[in-house]
Protein backbone atom coordinates (compact mmCIF):
# COMPACT_ATOMS: atom_id res chain seq x y z
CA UNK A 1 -139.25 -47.61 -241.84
CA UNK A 2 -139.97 -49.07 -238.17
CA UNK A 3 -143.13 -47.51 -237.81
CA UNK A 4 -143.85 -48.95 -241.29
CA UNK A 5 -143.17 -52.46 -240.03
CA UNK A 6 -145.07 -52.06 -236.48
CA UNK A 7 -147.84 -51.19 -238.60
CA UNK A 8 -148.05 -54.08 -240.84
CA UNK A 9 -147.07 -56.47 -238.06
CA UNK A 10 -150.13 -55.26 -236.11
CA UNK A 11 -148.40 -53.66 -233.28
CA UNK A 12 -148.20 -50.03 -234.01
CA UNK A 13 -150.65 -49.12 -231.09
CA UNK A 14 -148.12 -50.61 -228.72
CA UNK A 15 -144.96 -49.27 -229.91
CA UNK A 16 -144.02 -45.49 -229.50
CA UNK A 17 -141.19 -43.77 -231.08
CA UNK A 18 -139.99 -41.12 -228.91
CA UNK A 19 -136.51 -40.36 -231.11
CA UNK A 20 -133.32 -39.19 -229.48
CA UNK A 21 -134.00 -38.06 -225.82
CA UNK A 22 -131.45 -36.34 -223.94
CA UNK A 23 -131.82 -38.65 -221.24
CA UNK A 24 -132.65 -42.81 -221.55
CA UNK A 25 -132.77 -43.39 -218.03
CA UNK A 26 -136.37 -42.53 -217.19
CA UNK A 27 -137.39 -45.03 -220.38
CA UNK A 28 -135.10 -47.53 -218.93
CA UNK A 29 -136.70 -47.08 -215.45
CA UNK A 30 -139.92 -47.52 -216.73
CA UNK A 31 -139.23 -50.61 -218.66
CA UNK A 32 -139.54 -54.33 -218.03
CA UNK A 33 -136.51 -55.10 -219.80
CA UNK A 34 -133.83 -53.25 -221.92
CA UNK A 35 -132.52 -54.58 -224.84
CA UNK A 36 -128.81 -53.92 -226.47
CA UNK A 37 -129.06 -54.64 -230.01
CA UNK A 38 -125.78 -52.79 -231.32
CA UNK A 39 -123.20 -54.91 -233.39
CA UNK A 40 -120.48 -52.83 -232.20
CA UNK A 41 -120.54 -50.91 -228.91
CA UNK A 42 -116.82 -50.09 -227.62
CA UNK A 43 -117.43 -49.57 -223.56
CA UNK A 44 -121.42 -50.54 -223.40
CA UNK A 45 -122.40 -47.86 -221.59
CA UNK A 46 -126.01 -48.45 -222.01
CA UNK A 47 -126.23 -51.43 -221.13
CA UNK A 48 -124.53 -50.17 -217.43
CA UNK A 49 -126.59 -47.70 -217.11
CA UNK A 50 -129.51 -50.30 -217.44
CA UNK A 51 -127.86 -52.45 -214.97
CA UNK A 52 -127.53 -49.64 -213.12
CA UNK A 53 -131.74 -48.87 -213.04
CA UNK A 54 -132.03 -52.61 -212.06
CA UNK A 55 -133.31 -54.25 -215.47
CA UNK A 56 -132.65 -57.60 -216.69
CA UNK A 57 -130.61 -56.75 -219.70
CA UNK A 58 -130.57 -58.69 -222.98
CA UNK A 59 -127.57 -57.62 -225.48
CA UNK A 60 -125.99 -59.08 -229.15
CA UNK A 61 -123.03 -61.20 -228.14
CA UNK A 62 -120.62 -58.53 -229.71
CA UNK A 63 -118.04 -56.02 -228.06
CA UNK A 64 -118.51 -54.73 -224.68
CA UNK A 65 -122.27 -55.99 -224.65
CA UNK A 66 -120.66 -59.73 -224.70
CA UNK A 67 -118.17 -58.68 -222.35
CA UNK A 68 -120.27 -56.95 -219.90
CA UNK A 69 -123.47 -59.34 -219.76
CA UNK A 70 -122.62 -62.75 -217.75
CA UNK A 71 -125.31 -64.76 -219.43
CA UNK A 72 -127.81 -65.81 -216.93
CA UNK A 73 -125.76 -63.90 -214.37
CA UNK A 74 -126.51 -60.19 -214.98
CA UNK A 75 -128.36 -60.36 -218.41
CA UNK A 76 -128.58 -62.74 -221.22
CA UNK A 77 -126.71 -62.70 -224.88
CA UNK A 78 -128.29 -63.55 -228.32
CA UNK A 79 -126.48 -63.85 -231.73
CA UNK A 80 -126.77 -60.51 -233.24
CA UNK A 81 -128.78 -61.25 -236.71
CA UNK A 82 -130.59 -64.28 -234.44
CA UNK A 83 -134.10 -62.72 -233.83
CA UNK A 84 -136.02 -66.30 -232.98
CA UNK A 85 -132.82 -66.15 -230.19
CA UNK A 86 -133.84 -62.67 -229.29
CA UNK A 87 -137.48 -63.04 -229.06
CA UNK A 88 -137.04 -66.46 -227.38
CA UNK A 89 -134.88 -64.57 -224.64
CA UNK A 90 -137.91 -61.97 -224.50
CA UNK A 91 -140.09 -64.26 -223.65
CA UNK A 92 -138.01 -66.19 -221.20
CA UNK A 93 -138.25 -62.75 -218.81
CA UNK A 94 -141.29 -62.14 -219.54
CA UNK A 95 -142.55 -65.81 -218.41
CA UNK A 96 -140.11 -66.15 -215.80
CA UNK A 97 -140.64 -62.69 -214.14
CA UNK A 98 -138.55 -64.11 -210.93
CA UNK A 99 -135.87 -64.67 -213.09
CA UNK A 100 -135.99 -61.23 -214.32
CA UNK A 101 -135.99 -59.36 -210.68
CA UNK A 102 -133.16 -61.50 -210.36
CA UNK A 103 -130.92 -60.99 -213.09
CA UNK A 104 -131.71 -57.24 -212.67
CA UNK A 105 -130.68 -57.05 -209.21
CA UNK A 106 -127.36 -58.97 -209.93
CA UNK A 107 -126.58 -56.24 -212.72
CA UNK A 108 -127.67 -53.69 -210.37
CA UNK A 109 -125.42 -54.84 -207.56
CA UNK A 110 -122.57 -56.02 -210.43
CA UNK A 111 -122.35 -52.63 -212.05
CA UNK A 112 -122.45 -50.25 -208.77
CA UNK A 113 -119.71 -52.40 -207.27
CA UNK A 114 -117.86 -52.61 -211.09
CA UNK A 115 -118.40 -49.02 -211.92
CA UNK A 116 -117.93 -47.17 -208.61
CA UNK A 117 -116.01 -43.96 -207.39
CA UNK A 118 -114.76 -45.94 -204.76
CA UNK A 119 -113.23 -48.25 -206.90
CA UNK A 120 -111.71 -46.42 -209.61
CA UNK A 121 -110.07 -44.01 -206.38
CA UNK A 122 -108.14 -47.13 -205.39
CA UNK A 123 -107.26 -48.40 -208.52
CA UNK A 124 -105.71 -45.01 -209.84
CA UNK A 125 -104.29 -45.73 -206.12
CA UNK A 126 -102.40 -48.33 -206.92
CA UNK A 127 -100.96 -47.19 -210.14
CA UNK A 128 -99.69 -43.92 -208.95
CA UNK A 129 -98.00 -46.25 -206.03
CA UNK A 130 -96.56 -48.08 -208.84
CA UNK A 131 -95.52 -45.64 -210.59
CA UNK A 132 -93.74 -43.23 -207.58
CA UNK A 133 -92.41 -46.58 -206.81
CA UNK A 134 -90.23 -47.22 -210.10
CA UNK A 135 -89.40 -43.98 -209.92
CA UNK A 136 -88.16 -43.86 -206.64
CA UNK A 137 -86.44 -46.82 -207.54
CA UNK A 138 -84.99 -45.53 -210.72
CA UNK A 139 -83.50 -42.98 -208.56
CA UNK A 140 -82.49 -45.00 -206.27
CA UNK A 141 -80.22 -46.71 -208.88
CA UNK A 142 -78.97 -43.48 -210.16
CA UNK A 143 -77.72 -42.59 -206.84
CA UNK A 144 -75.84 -46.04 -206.19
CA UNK A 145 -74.05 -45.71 -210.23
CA UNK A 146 -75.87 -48.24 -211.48
């Protein structure tokens, strides 16, 4: 059905259909700009993982994408349905290619620091403080009768 359309649009010399690939991130590395489309993603991990290669990101204003992209921060948002939006977003990067570099290398920088090891080490951290630290103090209690 796509190819169908890029045909009668004119455009099937420049689009390629590659179908599922076991890995994205060479596509995404290679791109100017990846777009999130999906009504309904539950974490978004595409669209970190193209923060991640350094792309300016555009998602649908829906589920993690929203939550993830800080419009004109890290990416930009469209209304999912809203392809004048999209397109107008498209060409926005694609116009204002300083823009682009830059929105890419605040996702870049926003998702390493977000996403890392080093991060996730001292939250889990902090809860198993918490948590040794109720116990202790349910313990505590126990000892004292009360």
């Amino acid at each position: 059905r796509l190819r169908k359309m890029a045909l009668r649009y004119g455009i099937g010399r420049q689009v390629r259909f590659h179908g599922a690939v076991p890995d994205a991130f060479p596509f995404m590395a290679a791109a100017d700009a990846v777009l999130i489309c999906s009504r309904s993603e539950s974490f978004g991990r595409a669209t970190v993982e193209a923060m991640l290669a350094g792309k300016p990101v555009i998602g649908a204003r829906r589920g993690a994408t929203g939550e993830l992209i800080g419009e004109g921060f890290n990416g930009l948002l469209y209304e999912p349905g809203d392809w004048p939006e999209l397109a107008d977003k498209i060409r926005f990067l694609r116009e204002k290619t300083d823009a682009a570099r830059c929105l890419g290398d605040n996702g870049k920088a926003w998702a390493r620091d977000t996403f890392s090891m080093e991060r996730y080490g001292k939250q889990l951290s902090e809860i198993f403080m918490t948590l040794l630290g109720s116990l202790h103090g349910k313990n505590t209690a126990r000892r004292s009768g009360a």
